[in-house]
PDB file of N, CA and C in Angstrom:
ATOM      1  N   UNK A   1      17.419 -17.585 -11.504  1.00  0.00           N
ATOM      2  CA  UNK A   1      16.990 -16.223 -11.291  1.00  0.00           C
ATOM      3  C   UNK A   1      15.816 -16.215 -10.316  1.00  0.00           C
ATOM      4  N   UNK A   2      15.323 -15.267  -9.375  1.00  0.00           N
ATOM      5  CA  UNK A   2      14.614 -15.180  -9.016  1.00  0.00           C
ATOM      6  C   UNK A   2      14.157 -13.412  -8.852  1.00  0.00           C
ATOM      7  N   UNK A   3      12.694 -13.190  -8.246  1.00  0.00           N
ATOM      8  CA  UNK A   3      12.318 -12.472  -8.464  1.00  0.00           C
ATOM      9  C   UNK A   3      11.391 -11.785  -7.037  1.00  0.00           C
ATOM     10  N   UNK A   4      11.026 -10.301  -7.187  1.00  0.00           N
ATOM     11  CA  UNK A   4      10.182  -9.743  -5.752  1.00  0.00           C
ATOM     12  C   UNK A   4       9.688  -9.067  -6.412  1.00  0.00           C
ATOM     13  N   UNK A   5       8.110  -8.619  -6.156  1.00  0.00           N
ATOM     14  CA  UNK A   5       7.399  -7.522  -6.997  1.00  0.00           C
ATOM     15  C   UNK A   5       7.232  -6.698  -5.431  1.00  0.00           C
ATOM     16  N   UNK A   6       7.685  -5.265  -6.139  1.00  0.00           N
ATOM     17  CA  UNK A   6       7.680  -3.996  -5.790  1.00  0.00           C
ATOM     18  C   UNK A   6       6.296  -3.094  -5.681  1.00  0.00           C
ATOM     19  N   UNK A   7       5.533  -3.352  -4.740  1.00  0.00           N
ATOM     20  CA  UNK A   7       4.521  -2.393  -5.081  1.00  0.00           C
ATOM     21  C   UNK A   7       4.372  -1.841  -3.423  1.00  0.00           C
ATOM     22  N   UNK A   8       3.279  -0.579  -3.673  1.00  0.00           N
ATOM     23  CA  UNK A   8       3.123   0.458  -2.271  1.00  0.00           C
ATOM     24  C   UNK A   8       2.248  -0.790  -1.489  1.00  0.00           C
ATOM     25  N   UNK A   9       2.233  -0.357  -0.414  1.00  0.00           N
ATOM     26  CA  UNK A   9       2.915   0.396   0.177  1.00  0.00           C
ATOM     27  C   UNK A   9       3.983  -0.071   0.733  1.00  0.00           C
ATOM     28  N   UNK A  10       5.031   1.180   0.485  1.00  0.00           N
ATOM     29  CA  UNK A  10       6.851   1.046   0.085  1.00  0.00           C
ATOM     30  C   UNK A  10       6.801   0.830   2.200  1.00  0.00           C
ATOM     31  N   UNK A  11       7.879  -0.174   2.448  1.00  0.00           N
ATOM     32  CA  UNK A  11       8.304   0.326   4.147  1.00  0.00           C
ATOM     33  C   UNK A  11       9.867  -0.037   3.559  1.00  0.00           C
ATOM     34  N   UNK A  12      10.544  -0.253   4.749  1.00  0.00           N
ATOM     35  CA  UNK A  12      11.665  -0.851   5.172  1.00  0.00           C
ATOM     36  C   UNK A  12      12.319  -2.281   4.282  1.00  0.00           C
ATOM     37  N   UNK A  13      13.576  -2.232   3.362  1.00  0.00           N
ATOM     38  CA  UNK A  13      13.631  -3.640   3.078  1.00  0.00           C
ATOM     39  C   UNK A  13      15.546  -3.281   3.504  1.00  0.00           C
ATOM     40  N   UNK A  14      15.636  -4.904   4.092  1.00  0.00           N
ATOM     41  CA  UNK A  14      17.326  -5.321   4.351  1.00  0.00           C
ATOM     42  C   UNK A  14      18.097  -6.160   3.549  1.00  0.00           C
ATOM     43  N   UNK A  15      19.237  -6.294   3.078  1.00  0.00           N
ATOM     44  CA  UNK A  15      19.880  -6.919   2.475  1.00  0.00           C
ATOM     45  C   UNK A  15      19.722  -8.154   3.252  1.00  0.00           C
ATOM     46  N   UNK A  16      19.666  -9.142   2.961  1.00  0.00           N
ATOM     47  CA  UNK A  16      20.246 -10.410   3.989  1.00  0.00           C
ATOM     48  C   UNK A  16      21.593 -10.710   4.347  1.00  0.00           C
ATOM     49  N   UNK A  17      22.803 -10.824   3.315  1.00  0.00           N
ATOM     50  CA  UNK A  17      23.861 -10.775   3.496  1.00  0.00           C
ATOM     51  C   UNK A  17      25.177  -9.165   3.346  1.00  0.00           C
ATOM     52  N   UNK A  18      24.366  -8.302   4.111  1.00  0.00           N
ATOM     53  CA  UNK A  18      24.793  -6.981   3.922  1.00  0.00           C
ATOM     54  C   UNK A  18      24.620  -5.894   5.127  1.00  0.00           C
ATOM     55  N   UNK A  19      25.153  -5.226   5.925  1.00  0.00           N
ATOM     56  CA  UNK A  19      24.574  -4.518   6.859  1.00  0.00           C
ATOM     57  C   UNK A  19      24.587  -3.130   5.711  1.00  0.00           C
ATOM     58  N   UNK A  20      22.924  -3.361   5.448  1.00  0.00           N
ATOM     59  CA  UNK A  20      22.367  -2.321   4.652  1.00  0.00           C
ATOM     60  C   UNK A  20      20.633  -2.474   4.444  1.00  0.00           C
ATOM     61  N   UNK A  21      20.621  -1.578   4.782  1.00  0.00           N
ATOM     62  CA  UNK A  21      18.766  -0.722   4.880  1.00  0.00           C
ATOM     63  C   UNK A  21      18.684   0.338   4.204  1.00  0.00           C
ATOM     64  N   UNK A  22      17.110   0.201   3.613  1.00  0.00           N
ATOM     65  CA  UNK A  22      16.740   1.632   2.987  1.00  0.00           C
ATOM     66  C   UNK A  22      15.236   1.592   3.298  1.00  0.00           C
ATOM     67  N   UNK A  23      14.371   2.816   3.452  1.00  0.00           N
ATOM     68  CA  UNK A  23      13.184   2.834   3.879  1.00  0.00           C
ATOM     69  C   UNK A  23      12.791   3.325   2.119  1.00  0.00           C
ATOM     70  N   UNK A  24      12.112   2.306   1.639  1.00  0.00           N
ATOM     71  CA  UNK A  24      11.956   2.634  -0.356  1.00  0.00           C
ATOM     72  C   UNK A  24      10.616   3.459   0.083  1.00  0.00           C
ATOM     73  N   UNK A  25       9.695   4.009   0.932  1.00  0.00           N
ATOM     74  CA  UNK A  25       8.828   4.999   1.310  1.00  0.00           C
ATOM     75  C   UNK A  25       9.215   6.398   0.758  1.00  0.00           C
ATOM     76  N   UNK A  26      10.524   6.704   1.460  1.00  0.00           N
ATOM     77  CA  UNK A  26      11.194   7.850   1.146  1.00  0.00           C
ATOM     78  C   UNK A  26      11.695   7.774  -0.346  1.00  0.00           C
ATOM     79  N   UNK A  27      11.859   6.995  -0.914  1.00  0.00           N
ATOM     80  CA  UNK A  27      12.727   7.339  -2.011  1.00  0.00           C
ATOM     81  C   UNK A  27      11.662   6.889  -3.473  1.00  0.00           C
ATOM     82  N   UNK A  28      10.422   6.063  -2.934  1.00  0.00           N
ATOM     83  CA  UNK A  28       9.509   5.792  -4.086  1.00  0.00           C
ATOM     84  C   UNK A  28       8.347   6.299  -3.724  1.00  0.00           C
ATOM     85  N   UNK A  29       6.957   6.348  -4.629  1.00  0.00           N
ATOM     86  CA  UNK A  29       6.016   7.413  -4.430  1.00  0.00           C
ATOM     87  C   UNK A  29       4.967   6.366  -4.217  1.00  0.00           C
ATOM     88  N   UNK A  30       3.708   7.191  -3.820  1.00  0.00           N
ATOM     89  CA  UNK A  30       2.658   6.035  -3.794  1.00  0.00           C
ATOM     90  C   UNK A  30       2.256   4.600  -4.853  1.00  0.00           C
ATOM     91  N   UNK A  31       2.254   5.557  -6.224  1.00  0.00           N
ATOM     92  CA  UNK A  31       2.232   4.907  -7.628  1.00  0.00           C
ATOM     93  C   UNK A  31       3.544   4.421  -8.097  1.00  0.00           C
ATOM     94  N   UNK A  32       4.115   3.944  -7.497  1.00  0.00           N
ATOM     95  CA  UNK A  32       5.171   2.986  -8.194  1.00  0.00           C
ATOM     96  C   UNK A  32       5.189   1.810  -7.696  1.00  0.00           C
ATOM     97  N   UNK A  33       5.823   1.052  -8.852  1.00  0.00           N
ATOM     98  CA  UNK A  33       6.065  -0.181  -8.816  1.00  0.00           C
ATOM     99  C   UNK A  33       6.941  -0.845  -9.428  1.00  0.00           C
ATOM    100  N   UNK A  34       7.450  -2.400  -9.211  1.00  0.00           N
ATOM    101  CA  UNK A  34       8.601  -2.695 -10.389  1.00  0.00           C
ATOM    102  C   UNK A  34       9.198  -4.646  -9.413  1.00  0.00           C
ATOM    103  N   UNK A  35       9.849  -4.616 -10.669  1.00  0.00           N
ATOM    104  CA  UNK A  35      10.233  -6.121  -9.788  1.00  0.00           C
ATOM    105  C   UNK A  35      11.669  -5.859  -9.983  1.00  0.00           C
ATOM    106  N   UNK A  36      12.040  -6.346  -8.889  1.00  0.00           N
ATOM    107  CA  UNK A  36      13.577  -6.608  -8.436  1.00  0.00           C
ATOM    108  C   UNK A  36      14.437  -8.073  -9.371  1.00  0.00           C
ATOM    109  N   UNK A  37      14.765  -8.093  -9.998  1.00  0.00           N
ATOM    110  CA  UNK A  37      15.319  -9.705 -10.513  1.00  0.00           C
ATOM    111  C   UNK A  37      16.816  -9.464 -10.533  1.00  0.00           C
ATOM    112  N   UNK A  38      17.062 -11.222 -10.096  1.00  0.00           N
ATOM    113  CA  UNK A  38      18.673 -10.912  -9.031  1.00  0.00           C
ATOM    114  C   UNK A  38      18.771 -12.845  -8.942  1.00  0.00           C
ATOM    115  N   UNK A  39      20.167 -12.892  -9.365  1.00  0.00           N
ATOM    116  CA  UNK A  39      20.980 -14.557  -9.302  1.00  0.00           C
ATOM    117  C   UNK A  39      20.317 -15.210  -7.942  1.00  0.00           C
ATOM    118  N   UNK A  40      20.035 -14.217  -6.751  1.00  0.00           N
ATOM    119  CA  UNK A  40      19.931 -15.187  -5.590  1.00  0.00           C
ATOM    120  C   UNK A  40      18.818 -13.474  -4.615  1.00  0.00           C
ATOM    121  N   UNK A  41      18.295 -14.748  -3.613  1.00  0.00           N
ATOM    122  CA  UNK A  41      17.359 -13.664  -2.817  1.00  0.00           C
ATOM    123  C   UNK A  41      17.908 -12.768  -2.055  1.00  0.00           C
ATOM    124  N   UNK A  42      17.897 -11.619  -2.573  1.00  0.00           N
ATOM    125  CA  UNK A  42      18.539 -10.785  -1.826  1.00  0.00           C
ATOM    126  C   UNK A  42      17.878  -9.615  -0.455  1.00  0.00           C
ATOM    127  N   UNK A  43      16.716 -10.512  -0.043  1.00  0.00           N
ATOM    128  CA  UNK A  43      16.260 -10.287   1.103  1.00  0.00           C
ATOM    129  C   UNK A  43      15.600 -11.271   1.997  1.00  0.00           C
ATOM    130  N   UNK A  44      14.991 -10.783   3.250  1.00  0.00           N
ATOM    131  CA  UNK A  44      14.378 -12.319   3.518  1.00  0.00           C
ATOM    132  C   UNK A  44      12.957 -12.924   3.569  1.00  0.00           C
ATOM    133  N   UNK A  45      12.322 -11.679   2.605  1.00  0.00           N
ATOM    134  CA  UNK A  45      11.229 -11.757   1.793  1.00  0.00           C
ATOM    135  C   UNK A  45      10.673 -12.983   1.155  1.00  0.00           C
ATOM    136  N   UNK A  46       9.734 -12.933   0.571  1.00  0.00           N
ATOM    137  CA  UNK A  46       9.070 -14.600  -0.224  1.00  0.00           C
ATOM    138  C   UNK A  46       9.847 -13.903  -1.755  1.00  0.00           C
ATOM    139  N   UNK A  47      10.303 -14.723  -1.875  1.00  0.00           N
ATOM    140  CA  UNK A  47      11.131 -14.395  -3.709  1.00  0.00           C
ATOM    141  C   UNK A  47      10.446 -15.537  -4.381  1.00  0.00           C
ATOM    142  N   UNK A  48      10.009 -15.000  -5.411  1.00  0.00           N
ATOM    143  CA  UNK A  48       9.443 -16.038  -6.641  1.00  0.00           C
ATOM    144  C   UNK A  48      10.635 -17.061  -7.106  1.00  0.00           C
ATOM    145  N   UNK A  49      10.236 -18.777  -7.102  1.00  0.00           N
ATOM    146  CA  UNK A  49      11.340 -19.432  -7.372  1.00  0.00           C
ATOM    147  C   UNK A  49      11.367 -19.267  -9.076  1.00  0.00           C
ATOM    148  N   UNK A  50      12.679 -19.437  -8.945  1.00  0.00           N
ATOM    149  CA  UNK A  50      13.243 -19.597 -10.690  1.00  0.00           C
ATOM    150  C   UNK A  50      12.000 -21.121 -11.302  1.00  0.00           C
ATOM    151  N   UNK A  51      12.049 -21.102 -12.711  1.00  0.00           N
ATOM    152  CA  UNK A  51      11.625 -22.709 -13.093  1.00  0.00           C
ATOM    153  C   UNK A  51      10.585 -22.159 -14.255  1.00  0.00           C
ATOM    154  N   UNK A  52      10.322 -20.837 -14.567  1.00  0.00           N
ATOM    155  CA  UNK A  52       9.386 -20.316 -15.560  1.00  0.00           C
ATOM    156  C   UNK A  52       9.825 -19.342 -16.328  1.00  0.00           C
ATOM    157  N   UNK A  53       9.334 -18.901 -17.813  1.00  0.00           N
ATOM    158  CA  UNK A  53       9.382 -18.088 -18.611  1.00  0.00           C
ATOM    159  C   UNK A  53       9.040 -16.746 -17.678  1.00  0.00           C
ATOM    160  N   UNK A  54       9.269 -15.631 -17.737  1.00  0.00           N
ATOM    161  CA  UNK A  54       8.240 -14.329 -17.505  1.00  0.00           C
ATOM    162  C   UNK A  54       9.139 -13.334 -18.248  1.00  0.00           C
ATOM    163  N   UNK A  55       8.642 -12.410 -19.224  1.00  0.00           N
ATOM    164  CA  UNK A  55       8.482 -11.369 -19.803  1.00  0.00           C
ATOM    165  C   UNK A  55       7.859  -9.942 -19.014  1.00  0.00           C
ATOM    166  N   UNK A  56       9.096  -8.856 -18.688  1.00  0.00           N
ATOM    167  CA  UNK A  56       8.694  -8.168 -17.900  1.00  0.00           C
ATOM    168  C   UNK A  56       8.616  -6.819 -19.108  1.00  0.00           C
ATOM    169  N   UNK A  57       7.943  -5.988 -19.201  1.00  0.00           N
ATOM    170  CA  UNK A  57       7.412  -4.376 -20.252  1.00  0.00           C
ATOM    171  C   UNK A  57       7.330  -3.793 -19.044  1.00  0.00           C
ATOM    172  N   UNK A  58       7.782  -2.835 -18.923  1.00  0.00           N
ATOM    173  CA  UNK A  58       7.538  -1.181 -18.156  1.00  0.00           C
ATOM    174  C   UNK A  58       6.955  -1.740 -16.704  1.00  0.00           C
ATOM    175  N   UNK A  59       7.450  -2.742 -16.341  1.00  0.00           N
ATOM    176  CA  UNK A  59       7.793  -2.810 -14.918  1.00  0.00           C
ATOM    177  C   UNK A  59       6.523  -3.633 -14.734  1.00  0.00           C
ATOM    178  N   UNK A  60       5.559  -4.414 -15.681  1.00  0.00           N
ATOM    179  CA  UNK A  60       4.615  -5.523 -15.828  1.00  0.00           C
ATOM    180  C   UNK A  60       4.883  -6.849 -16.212  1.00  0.00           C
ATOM    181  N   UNK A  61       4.458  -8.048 -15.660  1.00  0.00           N
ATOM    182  CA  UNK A  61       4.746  -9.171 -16.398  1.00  0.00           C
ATOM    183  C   UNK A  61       3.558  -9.084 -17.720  1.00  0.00           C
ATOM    184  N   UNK A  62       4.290  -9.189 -18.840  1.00  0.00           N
ATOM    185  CA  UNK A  62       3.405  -9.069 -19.844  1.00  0.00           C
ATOM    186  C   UNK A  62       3.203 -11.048 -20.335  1.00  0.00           C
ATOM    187  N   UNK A  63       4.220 -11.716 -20.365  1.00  0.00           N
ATOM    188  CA  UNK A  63       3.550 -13.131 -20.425  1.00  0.00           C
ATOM    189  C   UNK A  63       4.696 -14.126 -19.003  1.00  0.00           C
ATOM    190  N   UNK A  64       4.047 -14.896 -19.126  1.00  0.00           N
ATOM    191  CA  UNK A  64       4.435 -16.145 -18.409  1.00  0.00           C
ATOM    192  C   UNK A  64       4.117 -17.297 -18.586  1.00  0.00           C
ATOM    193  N   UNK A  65       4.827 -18.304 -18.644  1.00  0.00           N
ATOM    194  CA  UNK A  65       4.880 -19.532 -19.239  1.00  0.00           C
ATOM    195  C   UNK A  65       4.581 -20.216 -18.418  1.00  0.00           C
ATOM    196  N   UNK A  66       3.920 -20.205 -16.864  1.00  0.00           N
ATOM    197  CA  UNK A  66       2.847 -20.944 -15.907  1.00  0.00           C
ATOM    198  C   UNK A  66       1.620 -19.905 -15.946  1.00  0.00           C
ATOM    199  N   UNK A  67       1.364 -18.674 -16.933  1.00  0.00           N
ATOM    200  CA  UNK A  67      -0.133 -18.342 -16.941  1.00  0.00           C
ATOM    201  C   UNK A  67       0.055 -17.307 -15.502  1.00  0.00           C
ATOM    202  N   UNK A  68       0.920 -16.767 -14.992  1.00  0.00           N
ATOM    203  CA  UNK A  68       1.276 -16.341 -14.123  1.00  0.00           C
ATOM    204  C   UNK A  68       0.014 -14.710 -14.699  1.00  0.00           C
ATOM    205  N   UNK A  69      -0.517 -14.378 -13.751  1.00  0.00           N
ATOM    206  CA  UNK A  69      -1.502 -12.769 -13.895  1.00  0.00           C
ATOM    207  C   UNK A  69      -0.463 -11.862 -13.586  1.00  0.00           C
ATOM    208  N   UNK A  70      -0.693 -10.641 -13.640  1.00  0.00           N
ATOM    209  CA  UNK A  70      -0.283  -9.379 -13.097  1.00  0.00           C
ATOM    210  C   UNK A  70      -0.763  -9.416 -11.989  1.00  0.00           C
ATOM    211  N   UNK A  71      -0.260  -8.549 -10.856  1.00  0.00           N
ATOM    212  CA  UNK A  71      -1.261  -8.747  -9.416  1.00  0.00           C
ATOM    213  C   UNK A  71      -1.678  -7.148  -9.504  1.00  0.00           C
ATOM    214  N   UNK A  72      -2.868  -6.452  -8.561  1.00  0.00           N
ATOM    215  CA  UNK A  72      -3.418  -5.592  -8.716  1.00  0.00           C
ATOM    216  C   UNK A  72      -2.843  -5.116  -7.831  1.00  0.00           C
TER     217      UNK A  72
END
C-alpha cells in the first residue's frame, strides 16, 4: 500500500498511467485535507513507501508504528 497526504494548497494532480487531470482547487476548499491510499502510486508525486502500521481517524494519522507525527 502506499500513501499521499492531501493538504491546501489544492493545484493540479495527473494520473500517471491515465490521460486524466483534475485541478482539486476547484473541487476542494482551503480547509481540507485527507490522504489518498491506493495498491500502487497513482501519480508522480513522492508517495509514502509501504513497510509501516498507520491508523488513519477523520482524515488524520492517529498512530504509526515508525512514530510517524501528523504534519501541520
Amino acid at each position: 500500500m502506499f500513501f499521499v497526504r492531501r493538504k491546501p494548497p489544492h493545484g493540479r494532480v495527473k494520473l500517471v498511467d491515465e490521460d486524466w487531470e483534475i485541478d482539486l482547487s476547484q473541487v476542494k476548499g482551503p480547509d481540507e485535507f485527507g490522504y489518498v491510499v491506493a495498491t500502487k502510486r497513482l501519480t508522480d508525486e513522492e508517495w509514502l513507501e509501504p513497510g509501516e502500521l498507520i491508523v488513519f481517524r477523520d482524515g488524520r494519522v492517529v498512530y504509526s508504528s515508525s512514530g510517524r507525527e501528523e504534519e501541520s
